[in-house]
N, C-alpha and C. Protein backbone atom coordinates (compact mmCIF):
# COMPACT_ATOMS: atom_id res chain seq x y z
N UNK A 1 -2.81 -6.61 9.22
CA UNK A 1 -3.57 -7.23 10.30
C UNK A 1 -2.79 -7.11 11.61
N UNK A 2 -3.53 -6.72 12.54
CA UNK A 2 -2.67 -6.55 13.93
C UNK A 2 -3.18 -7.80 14.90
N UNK A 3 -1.56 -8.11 15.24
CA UNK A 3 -1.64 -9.50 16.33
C UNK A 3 -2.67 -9.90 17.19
N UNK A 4 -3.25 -10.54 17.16
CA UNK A 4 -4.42 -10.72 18.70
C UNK A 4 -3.91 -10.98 19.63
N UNK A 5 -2.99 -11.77 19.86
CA UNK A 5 -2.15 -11.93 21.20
C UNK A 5 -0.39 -11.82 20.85
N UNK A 6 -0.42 -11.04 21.98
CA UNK A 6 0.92 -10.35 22.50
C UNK A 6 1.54 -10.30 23.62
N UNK A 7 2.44 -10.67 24.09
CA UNK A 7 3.39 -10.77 25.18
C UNK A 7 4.34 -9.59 25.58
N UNK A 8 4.86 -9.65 26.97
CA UNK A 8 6.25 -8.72 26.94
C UNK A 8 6.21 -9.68 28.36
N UNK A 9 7.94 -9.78 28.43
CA UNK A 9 8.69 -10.76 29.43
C UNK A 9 9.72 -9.39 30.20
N UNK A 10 9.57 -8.84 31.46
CA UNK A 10 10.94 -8.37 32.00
C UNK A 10 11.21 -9.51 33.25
N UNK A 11 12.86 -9.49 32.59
CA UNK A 11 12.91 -10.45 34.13
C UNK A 11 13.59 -9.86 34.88
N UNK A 12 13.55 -10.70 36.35
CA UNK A 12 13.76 -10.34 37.64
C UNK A 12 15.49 -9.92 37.42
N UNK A 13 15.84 -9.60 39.02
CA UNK A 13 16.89 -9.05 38.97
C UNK A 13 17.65 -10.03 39.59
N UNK A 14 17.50 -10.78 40.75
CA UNK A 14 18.47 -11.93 41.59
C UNK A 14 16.90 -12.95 41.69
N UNK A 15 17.27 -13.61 40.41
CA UNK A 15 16.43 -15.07 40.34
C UNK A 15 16.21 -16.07 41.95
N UNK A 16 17.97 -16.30 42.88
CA UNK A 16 17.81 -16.80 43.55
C UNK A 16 17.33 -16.29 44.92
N UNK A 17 16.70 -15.21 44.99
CA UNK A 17 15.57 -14.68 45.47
C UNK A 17 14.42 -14.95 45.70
N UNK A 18 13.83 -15.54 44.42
CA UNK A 18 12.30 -15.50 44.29
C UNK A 18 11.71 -16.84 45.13
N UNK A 19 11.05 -16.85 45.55
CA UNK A 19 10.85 -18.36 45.81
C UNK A 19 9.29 -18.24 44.79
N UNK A 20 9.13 -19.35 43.94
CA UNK A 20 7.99 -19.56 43.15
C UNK A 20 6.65 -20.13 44.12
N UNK A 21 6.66 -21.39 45.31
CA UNK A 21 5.95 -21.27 45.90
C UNK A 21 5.00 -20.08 46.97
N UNK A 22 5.94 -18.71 47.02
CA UNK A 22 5.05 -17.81 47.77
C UNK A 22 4.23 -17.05 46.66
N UNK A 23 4.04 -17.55 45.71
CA UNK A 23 3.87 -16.64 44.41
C UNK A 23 2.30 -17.03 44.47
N UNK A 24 2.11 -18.16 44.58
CA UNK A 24 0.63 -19.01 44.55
C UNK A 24 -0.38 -18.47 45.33
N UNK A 25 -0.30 -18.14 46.67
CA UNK A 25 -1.17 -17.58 47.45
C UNK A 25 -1.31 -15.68 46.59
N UNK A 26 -0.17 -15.65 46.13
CA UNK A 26 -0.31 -14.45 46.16
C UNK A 26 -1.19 -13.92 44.94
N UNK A 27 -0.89 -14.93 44.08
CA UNK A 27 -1.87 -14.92 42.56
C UNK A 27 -3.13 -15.14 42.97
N UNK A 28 -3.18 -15.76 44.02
CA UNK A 28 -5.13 -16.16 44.08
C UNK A 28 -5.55 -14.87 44.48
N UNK A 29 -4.97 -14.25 45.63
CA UNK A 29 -5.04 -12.85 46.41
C UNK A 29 -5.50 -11.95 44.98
N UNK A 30 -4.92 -12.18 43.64
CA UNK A 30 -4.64 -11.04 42.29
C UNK A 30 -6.19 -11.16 42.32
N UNK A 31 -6.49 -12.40 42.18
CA UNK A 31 -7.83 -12.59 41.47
C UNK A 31 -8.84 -12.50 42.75
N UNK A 32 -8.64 -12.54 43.67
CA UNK A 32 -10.08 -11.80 44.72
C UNK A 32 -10.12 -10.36 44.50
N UNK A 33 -8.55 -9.53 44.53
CA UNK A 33 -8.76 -8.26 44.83
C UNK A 33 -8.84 -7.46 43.39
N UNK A 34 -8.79 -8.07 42.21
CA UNK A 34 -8.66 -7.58 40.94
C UNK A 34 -7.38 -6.65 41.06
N UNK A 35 -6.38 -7.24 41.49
CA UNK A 35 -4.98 -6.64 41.92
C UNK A 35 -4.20 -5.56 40.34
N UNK A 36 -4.48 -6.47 39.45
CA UNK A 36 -3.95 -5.98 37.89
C UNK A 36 -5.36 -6.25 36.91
N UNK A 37 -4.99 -5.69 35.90
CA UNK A 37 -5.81 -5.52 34.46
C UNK A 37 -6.41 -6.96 34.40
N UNK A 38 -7.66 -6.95 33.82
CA UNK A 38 -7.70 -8.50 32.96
C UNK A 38 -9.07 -9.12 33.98
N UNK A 39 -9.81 -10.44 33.32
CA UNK A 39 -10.55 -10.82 34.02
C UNK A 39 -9.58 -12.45 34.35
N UNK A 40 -9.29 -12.22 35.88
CA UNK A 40 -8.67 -13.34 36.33
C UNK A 40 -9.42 -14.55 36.46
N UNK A 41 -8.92 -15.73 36.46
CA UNK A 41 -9.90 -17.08 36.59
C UNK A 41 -9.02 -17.49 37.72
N UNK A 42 -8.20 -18.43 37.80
CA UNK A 42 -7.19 -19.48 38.03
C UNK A 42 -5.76 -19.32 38.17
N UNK A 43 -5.29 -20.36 38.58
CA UNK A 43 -3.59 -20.18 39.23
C UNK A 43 -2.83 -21.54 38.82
N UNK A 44 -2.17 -21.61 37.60
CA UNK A 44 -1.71 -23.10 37.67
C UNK A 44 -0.22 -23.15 37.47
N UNK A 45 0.20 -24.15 38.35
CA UNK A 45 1.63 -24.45 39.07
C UNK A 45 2.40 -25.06 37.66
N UNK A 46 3.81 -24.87 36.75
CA UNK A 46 4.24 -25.63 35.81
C UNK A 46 5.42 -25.90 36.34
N UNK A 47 5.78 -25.35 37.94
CA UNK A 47 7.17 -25.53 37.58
C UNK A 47 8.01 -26.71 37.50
N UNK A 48 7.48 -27.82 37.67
CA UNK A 48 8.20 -29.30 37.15
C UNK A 48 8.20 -29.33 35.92
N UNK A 49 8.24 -28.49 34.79
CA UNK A 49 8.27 -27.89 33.71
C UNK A 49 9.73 -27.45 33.39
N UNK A 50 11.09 -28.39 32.52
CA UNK A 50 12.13 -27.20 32.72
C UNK A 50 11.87 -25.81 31.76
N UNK A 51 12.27 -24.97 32.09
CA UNK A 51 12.36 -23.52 31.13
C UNK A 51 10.32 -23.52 30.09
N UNK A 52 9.79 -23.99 31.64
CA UNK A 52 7.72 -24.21 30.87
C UNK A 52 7.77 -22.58 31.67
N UNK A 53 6.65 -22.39 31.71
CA UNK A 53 5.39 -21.64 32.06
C UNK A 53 5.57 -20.75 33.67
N UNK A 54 6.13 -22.00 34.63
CA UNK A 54 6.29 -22.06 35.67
C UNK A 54 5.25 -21.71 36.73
N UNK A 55 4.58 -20.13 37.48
CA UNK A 55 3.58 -20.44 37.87
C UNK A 55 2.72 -19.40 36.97
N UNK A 56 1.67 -19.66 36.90
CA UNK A 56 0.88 -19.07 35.96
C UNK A 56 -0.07 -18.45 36.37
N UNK A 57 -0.96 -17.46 35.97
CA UNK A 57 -2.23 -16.70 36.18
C UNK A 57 -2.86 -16.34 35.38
N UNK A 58 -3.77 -17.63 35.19
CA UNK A 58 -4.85 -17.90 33.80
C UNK A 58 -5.91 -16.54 33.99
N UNK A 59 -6.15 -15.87 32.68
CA UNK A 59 -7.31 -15.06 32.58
C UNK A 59 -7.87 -15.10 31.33
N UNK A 60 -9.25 -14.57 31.45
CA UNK A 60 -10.29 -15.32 30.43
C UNK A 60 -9.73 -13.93 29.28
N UNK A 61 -8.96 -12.56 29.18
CA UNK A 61 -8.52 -12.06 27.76
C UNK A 61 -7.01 -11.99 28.48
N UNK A 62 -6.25 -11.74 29.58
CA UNK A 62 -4.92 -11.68 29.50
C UNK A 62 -4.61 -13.19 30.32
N UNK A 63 -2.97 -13.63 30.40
CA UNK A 63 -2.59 -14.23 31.35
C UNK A 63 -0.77 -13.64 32.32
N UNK A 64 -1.02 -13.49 33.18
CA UNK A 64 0.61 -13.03 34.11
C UNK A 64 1.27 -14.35 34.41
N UNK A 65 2.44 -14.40 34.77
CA UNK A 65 3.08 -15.34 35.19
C UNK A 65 4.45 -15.45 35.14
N UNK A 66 5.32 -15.99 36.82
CA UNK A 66 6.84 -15.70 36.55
C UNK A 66 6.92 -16.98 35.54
N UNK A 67 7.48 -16.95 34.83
CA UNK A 67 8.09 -17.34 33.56
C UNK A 67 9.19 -17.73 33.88
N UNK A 68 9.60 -19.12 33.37
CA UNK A 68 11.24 -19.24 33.35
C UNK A 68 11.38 -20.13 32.03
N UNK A 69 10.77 -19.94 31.01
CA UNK A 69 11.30 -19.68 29.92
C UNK A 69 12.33 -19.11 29.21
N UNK A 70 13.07 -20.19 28.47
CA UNK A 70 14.59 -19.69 27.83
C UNK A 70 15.47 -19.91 29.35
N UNK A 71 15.16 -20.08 30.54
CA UNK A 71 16.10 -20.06 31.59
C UNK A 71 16.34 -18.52 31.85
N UNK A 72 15.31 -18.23 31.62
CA UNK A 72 15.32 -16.60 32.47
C UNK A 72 13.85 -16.31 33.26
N UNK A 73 13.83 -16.26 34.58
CA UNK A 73 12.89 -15.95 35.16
C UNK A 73 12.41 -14.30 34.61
N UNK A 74 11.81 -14.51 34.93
CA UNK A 74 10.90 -13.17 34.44
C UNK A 74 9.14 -13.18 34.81
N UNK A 75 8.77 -11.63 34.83
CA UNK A 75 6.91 -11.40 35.03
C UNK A 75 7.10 -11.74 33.17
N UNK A 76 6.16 -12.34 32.65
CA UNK A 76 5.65 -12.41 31.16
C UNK A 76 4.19 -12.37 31.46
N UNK A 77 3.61 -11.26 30.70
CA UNK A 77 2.26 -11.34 30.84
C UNK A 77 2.12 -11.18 29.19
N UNK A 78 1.07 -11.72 28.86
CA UNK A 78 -0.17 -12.07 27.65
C UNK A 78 -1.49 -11.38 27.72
N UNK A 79 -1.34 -10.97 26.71
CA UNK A 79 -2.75 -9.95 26.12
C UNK A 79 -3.20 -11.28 24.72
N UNK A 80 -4.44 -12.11 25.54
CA UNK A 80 -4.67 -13.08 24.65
C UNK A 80 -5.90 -12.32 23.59
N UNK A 81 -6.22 -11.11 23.49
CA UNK A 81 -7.45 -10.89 22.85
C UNK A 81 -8.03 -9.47 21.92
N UNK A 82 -7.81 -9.42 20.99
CA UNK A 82 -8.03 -8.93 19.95
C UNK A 82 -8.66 -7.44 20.48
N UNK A 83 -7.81 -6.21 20.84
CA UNK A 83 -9.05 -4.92 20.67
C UNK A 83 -8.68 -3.87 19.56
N UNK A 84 -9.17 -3.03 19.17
CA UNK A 84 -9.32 -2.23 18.21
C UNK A 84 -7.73 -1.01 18.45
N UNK A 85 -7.61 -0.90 16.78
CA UNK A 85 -6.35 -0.09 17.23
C UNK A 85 -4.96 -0.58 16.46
N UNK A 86 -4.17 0.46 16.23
CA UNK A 86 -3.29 -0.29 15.37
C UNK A 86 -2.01 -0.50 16.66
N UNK A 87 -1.49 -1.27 15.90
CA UNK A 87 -0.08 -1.90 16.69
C UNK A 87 0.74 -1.24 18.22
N UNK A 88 0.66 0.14 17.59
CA UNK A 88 1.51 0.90 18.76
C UNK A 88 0.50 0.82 19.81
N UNK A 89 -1.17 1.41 19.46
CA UNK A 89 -1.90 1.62 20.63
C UNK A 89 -1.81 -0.37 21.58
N UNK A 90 -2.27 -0.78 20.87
CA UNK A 90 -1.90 -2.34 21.59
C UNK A 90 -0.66 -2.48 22.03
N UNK A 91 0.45 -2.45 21.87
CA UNK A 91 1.56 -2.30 22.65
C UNK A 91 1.59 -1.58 23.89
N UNK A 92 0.83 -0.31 23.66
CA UNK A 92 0.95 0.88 24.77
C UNK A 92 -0.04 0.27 26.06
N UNK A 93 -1.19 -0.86 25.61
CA UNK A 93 -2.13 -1.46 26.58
C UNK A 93 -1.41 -2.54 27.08
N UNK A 94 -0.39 -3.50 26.70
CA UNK A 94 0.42 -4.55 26.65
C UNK A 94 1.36 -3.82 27.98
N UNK A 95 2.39 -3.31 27.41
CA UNK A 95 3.49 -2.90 27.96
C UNK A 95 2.62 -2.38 30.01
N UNK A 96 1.98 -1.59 29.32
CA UNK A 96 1.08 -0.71 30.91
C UNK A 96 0.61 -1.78 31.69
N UNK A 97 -0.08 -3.19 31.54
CA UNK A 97 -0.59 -3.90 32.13
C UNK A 97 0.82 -4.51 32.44
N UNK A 98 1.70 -5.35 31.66
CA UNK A 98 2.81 -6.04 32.27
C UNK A 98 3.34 -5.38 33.04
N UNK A 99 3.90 -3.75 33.45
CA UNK A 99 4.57 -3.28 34.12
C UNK A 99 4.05 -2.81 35.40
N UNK A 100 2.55 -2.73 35.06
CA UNK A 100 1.90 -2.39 36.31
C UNK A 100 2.27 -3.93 37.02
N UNK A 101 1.78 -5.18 36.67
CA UNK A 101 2.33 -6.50 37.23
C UNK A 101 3.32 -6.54 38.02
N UNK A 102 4.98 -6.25 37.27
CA UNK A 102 5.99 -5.69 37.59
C UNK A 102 5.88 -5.16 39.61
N UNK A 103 5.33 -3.39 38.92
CA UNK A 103 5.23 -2.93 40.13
C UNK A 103 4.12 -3.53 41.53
N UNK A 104 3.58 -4.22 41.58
CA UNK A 104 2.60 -4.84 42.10
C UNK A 104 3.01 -5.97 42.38
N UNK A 105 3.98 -6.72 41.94
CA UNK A 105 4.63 -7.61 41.85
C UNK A 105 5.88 -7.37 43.69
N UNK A 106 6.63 -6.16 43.02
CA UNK A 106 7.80 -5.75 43.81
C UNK A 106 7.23 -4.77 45.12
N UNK A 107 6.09 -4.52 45.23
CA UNK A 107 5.62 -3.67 46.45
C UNK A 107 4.50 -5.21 47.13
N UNK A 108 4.22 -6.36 47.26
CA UNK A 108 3.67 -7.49 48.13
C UNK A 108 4.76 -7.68 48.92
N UNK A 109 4.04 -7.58 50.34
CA UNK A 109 4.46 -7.41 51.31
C UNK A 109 5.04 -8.55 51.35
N UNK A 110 3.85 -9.80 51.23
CA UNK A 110 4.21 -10.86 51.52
C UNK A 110 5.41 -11.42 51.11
N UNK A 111 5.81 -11.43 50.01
CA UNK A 111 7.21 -11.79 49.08
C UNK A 111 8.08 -10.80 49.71
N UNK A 112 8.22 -9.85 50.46
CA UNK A 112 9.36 -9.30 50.87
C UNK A 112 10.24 -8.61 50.79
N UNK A 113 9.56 -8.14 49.62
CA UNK A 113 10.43 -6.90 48.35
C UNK A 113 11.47 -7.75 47.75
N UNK A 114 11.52 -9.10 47.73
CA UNK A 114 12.31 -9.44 46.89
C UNK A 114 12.52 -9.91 45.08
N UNK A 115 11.52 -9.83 44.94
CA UNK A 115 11.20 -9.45 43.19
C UNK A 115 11.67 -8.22 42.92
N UNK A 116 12.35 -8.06 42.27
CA UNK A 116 12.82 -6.59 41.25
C UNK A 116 13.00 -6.90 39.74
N UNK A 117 13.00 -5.94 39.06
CA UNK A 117 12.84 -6.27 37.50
C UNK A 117 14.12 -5.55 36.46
N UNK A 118 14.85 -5.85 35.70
CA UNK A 118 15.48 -5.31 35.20
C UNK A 118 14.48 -4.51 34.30
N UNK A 119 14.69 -3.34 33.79
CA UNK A 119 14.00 -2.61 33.04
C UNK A 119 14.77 -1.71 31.56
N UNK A 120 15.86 -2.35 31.63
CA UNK A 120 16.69 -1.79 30.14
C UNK A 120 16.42 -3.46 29.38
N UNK A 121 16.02 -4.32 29.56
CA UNK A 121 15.95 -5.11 28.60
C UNK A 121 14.65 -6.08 29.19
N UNK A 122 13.76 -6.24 27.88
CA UNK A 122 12.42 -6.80 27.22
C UNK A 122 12.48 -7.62 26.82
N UNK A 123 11.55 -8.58 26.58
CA UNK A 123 11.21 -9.29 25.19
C UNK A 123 10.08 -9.16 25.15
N UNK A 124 9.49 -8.83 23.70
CA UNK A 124 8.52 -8.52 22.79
C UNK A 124 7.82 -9.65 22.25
N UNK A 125 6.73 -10.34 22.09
CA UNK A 125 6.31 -11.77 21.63
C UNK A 125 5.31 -10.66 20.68
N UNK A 126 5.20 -11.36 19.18
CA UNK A 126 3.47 -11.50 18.87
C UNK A 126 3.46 -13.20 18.38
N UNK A 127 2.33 -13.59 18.96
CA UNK A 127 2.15 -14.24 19.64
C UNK A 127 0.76 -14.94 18.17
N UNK A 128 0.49 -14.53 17.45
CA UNK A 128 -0.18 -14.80 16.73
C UNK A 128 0.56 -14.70 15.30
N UNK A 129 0.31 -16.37 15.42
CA UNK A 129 1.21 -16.97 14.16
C UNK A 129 0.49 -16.84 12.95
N UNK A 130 -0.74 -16.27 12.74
CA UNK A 130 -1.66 -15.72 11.25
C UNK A 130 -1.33 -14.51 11.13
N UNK A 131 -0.93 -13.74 11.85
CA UNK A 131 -1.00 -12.03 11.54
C UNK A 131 0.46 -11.79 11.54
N UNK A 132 1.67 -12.69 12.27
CA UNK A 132 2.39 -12.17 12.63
C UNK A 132 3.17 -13.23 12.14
N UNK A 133 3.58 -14.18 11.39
CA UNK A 133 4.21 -15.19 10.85
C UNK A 133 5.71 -15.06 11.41
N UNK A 134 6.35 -15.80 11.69
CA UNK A 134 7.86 -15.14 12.60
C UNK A 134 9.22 -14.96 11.30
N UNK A 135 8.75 -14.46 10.17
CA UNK A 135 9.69 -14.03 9.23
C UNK A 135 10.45 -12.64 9.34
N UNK A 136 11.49 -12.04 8.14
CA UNK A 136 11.81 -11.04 8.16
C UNK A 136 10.64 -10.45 7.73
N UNK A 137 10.57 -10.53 6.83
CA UNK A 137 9.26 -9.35 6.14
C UNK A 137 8.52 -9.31 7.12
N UNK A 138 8.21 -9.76 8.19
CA UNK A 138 7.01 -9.64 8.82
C UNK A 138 7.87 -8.54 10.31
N UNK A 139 8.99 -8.64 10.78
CA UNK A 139 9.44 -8.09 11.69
C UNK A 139 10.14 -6.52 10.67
N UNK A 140 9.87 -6.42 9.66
CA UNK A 140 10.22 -5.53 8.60
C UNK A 140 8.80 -4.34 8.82
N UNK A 141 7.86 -5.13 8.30
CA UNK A 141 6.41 -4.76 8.73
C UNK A 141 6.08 -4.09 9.92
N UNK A 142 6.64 -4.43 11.10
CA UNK A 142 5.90 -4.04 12.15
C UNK A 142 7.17 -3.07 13.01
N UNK A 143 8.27 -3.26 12.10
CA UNK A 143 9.31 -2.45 12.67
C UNK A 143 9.25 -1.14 13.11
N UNK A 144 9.04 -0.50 11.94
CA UNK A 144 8.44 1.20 11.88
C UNK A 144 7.73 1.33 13.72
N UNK A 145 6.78 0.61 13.42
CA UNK A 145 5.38 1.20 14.68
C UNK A 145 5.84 0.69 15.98
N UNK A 146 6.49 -0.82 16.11
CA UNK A 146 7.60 -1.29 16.83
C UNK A 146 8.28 0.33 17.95
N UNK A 147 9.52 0.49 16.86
CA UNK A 147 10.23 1.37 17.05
C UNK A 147 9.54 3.15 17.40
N UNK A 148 8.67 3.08 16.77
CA UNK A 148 7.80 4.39 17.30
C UNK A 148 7.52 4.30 18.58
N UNK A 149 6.80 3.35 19.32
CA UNK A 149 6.63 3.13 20.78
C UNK A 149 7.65 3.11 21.68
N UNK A 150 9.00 2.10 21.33
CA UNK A 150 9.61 1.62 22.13
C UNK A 150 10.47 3.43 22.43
N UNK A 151 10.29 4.08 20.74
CA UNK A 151 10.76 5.47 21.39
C UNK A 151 10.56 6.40 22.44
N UNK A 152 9.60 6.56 22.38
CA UNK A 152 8.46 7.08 23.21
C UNK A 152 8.39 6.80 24.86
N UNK A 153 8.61 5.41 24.89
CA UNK A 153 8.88 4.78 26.23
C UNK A 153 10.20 4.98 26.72
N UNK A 154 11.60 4.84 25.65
CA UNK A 154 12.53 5.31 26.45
C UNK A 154 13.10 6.71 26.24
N UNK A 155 12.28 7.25 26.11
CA UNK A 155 12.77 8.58 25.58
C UNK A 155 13.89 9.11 26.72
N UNK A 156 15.14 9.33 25.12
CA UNK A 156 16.25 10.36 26.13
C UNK A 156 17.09 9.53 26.79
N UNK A 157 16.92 8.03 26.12
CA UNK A 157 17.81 6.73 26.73
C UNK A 157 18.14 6.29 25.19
N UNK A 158 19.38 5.85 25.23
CA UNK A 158 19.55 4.78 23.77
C UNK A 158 18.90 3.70 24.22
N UNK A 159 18.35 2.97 23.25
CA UNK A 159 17.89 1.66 22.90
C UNK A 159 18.39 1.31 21.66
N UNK A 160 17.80 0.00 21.48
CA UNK A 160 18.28 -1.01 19.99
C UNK A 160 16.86 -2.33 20.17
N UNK A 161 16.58 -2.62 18.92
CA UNK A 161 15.71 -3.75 19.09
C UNK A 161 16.37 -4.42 17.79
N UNK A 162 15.72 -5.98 18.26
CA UNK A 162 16.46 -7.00 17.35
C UNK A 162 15.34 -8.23 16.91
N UNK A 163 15.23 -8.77 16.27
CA UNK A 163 14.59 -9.87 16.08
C UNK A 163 15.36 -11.06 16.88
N UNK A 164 14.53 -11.73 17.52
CA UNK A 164 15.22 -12.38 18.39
C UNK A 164 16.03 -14.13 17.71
N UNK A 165 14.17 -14.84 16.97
CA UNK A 165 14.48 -15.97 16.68
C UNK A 165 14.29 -16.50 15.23
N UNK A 166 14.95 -17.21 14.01
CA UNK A 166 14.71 -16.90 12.99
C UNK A 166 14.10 -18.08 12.37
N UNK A 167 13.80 -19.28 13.49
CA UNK A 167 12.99 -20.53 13.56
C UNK A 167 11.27 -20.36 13.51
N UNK A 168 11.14 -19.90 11.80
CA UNK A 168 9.60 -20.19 11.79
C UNK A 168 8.63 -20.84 12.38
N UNK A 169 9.10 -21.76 13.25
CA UNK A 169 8.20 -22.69 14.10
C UNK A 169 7.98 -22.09 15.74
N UNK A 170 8.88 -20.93 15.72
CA UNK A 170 8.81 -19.96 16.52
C UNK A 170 7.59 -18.66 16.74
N UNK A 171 7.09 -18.58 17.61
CA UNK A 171 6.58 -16.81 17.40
C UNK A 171 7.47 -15.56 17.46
N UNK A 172 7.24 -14.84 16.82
CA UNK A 172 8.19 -13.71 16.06
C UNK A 172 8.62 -13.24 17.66
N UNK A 173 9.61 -12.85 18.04
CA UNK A 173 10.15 -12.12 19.07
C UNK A 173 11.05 -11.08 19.49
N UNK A 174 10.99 -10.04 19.74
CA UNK A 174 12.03 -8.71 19.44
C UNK A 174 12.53 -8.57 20.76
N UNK A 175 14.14 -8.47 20.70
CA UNK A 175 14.42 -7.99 22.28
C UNK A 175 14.96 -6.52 22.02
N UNK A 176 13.95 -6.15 23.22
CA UNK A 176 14.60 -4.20 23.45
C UNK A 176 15.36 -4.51 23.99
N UNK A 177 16.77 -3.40 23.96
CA UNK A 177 17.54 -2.78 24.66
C UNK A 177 17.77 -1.33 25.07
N UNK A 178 17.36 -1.32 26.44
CA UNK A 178 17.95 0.37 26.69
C UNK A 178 18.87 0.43 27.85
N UNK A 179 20.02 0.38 28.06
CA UNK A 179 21.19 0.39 28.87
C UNK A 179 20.78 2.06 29.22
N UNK A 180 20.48 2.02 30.61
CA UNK A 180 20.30 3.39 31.28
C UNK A 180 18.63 3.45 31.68
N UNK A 181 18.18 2.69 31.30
CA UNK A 181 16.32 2.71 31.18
C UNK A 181 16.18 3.24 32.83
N UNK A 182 15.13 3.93 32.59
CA UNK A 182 14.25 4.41 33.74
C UNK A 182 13.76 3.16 34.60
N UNK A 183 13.41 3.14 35.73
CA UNK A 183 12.58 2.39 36.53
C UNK A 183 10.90 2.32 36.11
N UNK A 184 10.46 1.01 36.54
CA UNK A 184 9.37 0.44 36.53
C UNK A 184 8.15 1.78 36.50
N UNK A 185 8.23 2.23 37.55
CA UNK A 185 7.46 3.46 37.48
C UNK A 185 6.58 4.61 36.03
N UNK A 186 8.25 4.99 36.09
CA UNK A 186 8.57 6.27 34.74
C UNK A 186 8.03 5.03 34.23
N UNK A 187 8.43 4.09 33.76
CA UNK A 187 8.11 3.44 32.33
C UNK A 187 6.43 3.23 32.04
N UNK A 188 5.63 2.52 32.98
CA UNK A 188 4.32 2.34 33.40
C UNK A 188 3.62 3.76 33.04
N UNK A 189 3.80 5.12 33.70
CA UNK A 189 3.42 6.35 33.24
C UNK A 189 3.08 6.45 31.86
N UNK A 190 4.60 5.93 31.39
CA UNK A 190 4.86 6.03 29.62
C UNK A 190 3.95 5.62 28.96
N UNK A 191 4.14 4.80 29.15
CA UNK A 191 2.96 3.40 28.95
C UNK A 191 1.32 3.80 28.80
N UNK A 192 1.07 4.23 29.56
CA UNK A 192 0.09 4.60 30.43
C UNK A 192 -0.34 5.77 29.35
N UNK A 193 0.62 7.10 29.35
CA UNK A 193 0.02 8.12 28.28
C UNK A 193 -0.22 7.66 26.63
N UNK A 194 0.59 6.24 26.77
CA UNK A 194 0.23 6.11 24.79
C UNK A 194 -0.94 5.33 25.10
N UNK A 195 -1.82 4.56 26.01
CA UNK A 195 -3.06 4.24 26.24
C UNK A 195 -3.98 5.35 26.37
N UNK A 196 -3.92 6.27 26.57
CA UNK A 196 -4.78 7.02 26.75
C UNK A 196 -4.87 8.26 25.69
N UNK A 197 -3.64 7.84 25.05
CA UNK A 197 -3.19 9.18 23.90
C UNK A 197 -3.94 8.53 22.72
N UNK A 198 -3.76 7.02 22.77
CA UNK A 198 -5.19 6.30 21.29
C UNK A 198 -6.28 6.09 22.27
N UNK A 199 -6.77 6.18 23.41
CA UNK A 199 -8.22 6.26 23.30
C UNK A 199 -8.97 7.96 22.96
């Protein structure tokens, strides 16, 4: 069974940069101009939240949002909704929408170019605790197809992936590593051809 909802978190590069209040105008701006993927609704503020949600960008199948979860700011966007396709092709739709975020993120004028993203290290969520139970056998399972993508994306870079958390009350979580990774760009492309290589 493949996950219905799925995550990927890159975070920023100089946290004390960002200011989270210019982020708000700029999320509503997402949802007039259909700025990224997804059908946008809403904009809701968590950050009196420690290590919550922080500001968010509710959509009726994905959601974006800087994240400061775990105490790492980061874009984390959510693919809340079930489409056809096995694991890698959903990753390849996952990964392309968060990074397009990313870049769209770091080219608003308004913010100042001060968002940037590290891009040698990820985190991976599935996010659906019926399909994806946060065990070994289950990060055993999805390893293979896992690792087929994340190849693909850094091709010609070392990487390593890991299971992140081993607290069943957790959703299963894998952190990539690629020390040398390409920029936002190259990666999005990547991305981009395994979406279009399963349709």
């Amino acid at each position: 069974m493949v996950p219905h909802r799925i995550s990927v978190k890159y975070c920023v590069t100089e946290p004390s940069r960002v200011d989270l209040d210019a982020l708000i105008p700029v999320f509503h701006r997402w949802i007039q101009q259909a700025a990224v993927p997804g059908m946008l609704i809403d904009v809701a503020d968590y950050r009196h939240m420690t290590n919550g949600p922080g500001v968010l960008l509710v959509g009726h199948d994905v959601d974006y949002g800087m994240d400061l979860g775990g105490g790492r700011l980061g874009l984390l966007h959510t693919s809340k909704r079930s489409s056809a396709g096995q694991l890698s092709e959903r990753l390849a739709d996952v990964f392309n929408a968060g990074l397009l975020a990313c870049r769209t993120l770091s080219e608003e004028a308004a913010l100042g170019g001060a968002i940037r993203f590290h891009t040698d290290q990820v985190e991976l969520t599935l996010m659906d605790r019926l399909a994806a139970p946060n065990r070994a056998a289950t990060f055993a399972e999805f390893r293979e197809e896992i690792e087929t993508f994340v190849g693909g994306l850094y091709e010609g870079t070392s990487w390593s992936i890991e299971r992140d958390e081993e607290d069943e009350r957790r959703c299963l979580t894998v952190r990539i590593s690629a020390p040398g990774a390409p920029n936002v760009q190259t990666l999005m492309e990547r991305a981009r051809a395994g979406v279009s290589s399963a349709g």
